[in-house]
N, C-alpha and C. Protein backbone atom coordinates (compact mmCIF):
# COMPACT_ATOMS: atom_id res chain seq x y z
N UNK A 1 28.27 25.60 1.96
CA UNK A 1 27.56 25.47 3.21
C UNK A 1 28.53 25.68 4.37
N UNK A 2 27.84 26.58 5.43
CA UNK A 2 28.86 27.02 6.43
C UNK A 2 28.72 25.52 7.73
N UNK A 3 30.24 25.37 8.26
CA UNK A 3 30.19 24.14 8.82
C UNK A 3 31.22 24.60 9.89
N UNK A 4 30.96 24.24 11.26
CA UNK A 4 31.99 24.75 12.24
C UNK A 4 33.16 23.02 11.87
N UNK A 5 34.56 23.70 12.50
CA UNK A 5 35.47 23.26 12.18
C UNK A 5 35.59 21.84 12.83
N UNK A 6 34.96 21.56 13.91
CA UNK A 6 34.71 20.76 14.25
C UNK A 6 33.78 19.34 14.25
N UNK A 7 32.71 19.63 13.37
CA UNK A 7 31.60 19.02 12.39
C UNK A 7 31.98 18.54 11.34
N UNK A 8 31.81 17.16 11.06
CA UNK A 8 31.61 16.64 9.49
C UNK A 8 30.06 16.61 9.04
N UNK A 9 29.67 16.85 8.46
CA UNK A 9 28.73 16.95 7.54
C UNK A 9 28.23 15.02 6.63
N UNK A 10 29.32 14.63 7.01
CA UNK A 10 29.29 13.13 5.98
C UNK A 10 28.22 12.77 6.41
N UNK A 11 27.69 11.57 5.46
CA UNK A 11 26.54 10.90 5.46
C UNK A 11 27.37 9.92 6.62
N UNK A 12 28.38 9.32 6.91
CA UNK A 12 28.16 8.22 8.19
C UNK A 12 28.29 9.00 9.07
N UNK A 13 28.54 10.72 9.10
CA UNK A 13 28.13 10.98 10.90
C UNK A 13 26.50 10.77 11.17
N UNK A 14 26.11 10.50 10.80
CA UNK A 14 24.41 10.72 11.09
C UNK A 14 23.97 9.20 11.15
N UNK A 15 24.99 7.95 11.02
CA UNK A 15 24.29 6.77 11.25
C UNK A 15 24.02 6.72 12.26
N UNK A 16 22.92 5.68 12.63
CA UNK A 16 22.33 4.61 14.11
C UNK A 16 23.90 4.08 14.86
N UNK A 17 23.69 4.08 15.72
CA UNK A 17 24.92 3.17 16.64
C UNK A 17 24.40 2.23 16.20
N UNK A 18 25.09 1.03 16.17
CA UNK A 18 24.73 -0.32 16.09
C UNK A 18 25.21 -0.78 17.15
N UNK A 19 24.16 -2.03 17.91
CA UNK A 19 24.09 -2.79 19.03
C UNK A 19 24.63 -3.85 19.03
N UNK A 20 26.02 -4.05 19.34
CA UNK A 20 26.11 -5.79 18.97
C UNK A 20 25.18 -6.90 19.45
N UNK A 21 24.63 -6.63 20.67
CA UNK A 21 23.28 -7.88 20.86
C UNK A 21 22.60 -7.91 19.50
N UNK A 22 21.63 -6.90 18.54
CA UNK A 22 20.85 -6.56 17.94
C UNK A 22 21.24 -6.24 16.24
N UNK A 23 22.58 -6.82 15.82
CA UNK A 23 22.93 -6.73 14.96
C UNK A 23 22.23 -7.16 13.74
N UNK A 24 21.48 -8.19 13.60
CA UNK A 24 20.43 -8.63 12.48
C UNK A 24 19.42 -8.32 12.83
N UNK A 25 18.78 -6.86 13.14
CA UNK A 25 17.69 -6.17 13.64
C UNK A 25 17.65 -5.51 12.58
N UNK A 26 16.61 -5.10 11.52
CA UNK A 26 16.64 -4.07 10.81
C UNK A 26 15.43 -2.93 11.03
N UNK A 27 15.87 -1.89 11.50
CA UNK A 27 14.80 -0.90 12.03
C UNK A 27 13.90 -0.28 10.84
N UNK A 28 13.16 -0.37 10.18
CA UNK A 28 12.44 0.31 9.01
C UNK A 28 12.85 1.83 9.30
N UNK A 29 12.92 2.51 7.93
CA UNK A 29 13.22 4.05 7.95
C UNK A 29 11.95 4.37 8.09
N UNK A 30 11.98 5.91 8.13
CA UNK A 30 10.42 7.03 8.36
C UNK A 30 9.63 6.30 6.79
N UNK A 31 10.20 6.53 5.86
CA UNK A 31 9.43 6.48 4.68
C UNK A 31 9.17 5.11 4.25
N UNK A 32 9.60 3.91 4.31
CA UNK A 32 9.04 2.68 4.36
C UNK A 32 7.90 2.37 5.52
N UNK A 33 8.02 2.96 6.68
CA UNK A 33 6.43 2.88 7.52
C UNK A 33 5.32 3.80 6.77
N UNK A 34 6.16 5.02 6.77
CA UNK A 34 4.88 5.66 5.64
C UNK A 34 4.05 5.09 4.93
N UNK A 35 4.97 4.36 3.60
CA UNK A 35 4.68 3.57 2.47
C UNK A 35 3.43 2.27 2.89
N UNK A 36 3.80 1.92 3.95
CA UNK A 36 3.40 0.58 4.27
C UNK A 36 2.20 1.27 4.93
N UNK A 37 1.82 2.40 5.58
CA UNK A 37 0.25 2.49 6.12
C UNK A 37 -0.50 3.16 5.17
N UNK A 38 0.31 3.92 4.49
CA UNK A 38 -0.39 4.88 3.14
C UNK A 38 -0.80 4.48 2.03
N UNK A 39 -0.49 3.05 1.43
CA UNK A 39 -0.43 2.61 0.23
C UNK A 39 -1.64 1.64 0.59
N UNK A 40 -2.22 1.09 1.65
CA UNK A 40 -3.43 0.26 1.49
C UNK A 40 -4.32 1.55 1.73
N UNK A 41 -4.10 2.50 2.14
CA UNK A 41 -5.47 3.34 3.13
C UNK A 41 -5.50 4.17 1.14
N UNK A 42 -4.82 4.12 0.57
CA UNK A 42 -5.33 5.33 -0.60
C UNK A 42 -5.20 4.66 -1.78
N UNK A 43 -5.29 2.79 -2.08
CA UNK A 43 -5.70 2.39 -2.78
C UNK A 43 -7.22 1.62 -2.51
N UNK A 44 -7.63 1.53 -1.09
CA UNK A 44 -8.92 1.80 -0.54
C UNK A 44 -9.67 3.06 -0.50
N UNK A 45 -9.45 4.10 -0.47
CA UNK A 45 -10.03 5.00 -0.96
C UNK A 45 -10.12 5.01 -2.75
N UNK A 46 -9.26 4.80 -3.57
CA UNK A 46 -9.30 4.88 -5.03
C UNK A 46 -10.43 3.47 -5.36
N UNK A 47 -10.56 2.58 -4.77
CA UNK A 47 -11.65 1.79 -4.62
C UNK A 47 -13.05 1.97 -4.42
N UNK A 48 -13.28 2.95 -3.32
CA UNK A 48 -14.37 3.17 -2.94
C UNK A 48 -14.69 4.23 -4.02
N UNK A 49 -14.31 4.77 -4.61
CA UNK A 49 -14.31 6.66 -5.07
C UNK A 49 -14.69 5.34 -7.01
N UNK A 50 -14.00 4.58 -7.12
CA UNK A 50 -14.42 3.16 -8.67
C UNK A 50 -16.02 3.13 -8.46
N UNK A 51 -16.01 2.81 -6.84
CA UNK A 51 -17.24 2.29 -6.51
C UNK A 51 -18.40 3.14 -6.82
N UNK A 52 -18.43 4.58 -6.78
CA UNK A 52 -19.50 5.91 -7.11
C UNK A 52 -19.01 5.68 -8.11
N UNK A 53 -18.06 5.59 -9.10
CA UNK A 53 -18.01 5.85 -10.75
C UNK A 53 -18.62 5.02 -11.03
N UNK A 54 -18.91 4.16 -10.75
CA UNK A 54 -19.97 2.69 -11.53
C UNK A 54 -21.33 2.82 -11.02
N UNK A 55 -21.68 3.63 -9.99
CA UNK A 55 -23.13 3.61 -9.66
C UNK A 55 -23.65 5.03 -10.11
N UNK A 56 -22.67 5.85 -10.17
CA UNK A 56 -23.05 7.00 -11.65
C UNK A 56 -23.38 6.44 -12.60
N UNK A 57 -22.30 5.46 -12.87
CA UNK A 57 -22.65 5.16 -14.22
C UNK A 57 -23.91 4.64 -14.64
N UNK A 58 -24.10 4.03 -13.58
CA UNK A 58 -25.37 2.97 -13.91
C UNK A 58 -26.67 3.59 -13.59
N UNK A 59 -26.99 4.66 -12.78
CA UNK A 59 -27.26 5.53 -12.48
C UNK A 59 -28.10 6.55 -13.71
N UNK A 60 -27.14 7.50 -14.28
CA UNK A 60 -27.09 8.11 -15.52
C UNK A 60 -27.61 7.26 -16.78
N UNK A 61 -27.27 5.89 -16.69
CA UNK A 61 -27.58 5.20 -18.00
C UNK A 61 -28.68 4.58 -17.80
N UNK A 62 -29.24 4.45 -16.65
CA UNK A 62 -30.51 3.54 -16.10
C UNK A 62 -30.63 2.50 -16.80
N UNK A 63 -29.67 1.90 -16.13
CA UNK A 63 -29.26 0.90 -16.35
C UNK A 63 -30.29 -0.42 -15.72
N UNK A 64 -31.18 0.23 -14.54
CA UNK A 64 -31.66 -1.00 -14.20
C UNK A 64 -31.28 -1.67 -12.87
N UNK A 65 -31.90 -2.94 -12.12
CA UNK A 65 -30.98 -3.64 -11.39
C UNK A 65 -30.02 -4.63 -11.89
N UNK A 66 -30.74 -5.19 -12.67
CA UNK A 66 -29.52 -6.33 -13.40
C UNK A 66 -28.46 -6.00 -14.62
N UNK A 67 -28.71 -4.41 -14.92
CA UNK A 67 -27.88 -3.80 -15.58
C UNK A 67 -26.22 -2.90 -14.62
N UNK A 68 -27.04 -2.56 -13.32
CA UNK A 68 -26.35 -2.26 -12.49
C UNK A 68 -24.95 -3.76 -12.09
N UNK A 69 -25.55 -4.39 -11.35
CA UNK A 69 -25.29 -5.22 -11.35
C UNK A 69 -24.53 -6.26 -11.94
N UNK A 70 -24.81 -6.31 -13.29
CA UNK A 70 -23.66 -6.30 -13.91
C UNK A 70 -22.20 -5.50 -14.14
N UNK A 71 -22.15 -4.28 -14.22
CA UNK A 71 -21.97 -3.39 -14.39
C UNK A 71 -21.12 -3.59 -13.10
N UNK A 72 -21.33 -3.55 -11.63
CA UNK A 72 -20.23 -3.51 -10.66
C UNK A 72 -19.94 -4.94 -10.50
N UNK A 73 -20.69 -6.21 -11.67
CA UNK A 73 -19.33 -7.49 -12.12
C UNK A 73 -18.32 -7.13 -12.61
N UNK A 74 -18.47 -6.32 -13.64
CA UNK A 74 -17.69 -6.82 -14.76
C UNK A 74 -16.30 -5.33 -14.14
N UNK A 75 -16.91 -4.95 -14.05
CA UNK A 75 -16.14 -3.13 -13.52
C UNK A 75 -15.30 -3.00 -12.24
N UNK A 76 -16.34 -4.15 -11.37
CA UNK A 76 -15.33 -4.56 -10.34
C UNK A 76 -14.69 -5.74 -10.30
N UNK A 77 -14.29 -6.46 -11.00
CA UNK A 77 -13.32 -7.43 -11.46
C UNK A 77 -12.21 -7.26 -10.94
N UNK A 78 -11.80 -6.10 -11.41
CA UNK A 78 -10.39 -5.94 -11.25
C UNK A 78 -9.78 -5.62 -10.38
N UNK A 79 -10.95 -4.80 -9.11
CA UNK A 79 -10.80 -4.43 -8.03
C UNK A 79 -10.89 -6.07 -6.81
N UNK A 80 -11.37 -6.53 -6.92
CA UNK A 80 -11.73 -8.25 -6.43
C UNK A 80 -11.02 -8.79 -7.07
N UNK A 81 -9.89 -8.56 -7.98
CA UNK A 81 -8.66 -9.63 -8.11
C UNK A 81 -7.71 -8.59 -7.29
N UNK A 82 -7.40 -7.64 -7.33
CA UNK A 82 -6.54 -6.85 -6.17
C UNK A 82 -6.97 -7.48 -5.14
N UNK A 83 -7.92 -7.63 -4.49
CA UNK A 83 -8.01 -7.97 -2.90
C UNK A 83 -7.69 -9.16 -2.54
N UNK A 84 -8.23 -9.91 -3.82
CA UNK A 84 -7.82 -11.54 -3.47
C UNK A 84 -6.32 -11.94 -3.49
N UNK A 85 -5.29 -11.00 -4.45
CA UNK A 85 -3.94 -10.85 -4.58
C UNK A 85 -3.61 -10.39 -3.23
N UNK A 86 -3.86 -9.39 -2.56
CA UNK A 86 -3.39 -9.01 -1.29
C UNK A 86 -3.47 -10.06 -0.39
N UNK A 87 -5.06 -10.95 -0.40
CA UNK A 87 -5.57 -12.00 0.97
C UNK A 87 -4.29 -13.11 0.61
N UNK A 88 -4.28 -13.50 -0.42
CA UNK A 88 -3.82 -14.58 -0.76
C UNK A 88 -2.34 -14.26 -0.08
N UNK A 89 -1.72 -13.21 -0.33
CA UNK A 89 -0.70 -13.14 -0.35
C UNK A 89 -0.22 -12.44 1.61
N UNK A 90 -0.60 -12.16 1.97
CA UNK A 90 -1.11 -12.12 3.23
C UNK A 90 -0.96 -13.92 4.27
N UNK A 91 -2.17 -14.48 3.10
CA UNK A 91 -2.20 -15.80 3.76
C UNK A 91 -0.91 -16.32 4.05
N UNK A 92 -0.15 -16.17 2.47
CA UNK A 92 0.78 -16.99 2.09
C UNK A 92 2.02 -16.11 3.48
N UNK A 93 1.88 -15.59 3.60
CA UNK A 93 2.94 -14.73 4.46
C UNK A 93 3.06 -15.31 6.65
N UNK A 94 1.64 -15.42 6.48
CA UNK A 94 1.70 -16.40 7.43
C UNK A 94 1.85 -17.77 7.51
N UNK A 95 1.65 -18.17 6.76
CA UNK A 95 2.02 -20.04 6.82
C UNK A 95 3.86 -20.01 6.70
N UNK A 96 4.51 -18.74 6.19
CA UNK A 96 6.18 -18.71 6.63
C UNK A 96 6.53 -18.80 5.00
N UNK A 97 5.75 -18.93 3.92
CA UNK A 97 6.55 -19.17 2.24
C UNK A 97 6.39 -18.01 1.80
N UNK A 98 7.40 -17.31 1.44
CA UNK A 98 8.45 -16.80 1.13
C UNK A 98 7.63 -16.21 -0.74
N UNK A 99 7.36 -14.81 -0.55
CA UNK A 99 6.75 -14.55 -1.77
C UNK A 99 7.99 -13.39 -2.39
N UNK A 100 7.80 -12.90 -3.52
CA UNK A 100 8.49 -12.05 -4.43
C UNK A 100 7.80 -10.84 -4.43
């Protein structure tokens, strides 16, 4: 790679200045904000998209109302323990204790 003579290329020319006021500041990178708006918005979509696979299903199998119905119990289970894992853990994040 062509580099004028005057340029380093190293990974610490390209750090942040650091502020001594602001020293225990940690700025999130590009790809951890990513992560953090992208990962609820497209496991809410993979939710909703469960949600037509079970009313196909029930749908196609005529299944009924109380066959339906069952059917987005038992099917959405798993999706309503995800949410309650998120609320809970959410909750727990505001009262200040400290999760893993």
């Amino acid at each position: 790679m062509y580099a004028s003579p005057g340029i380093t290329l190293s990974s610490t020319s390209w750090r942040r200045p650091h502020s001594p006021l602001h020293h225990n500041i940690r700025v999130p990178t590009m790809q951890e904000t990513f992560d953090a708006w992208i990962t609820p918005i497209m496991i809410g979509g993979l939710m909703l998209f469960m949600c037509f696979i079970i009313r196909d299903l029930a749908r196609t199998s005529r299944a009924g109302r109380f066959g339906t119905l069952m059917l987005f119990v038992v099917l959405g289970a798993g999706m309503l323990g995800y949410i309650f894992k998120v609320a809970i853990g959410w909750w727990l994040q505001q009262q200040g204790i400290q999760t893993s």
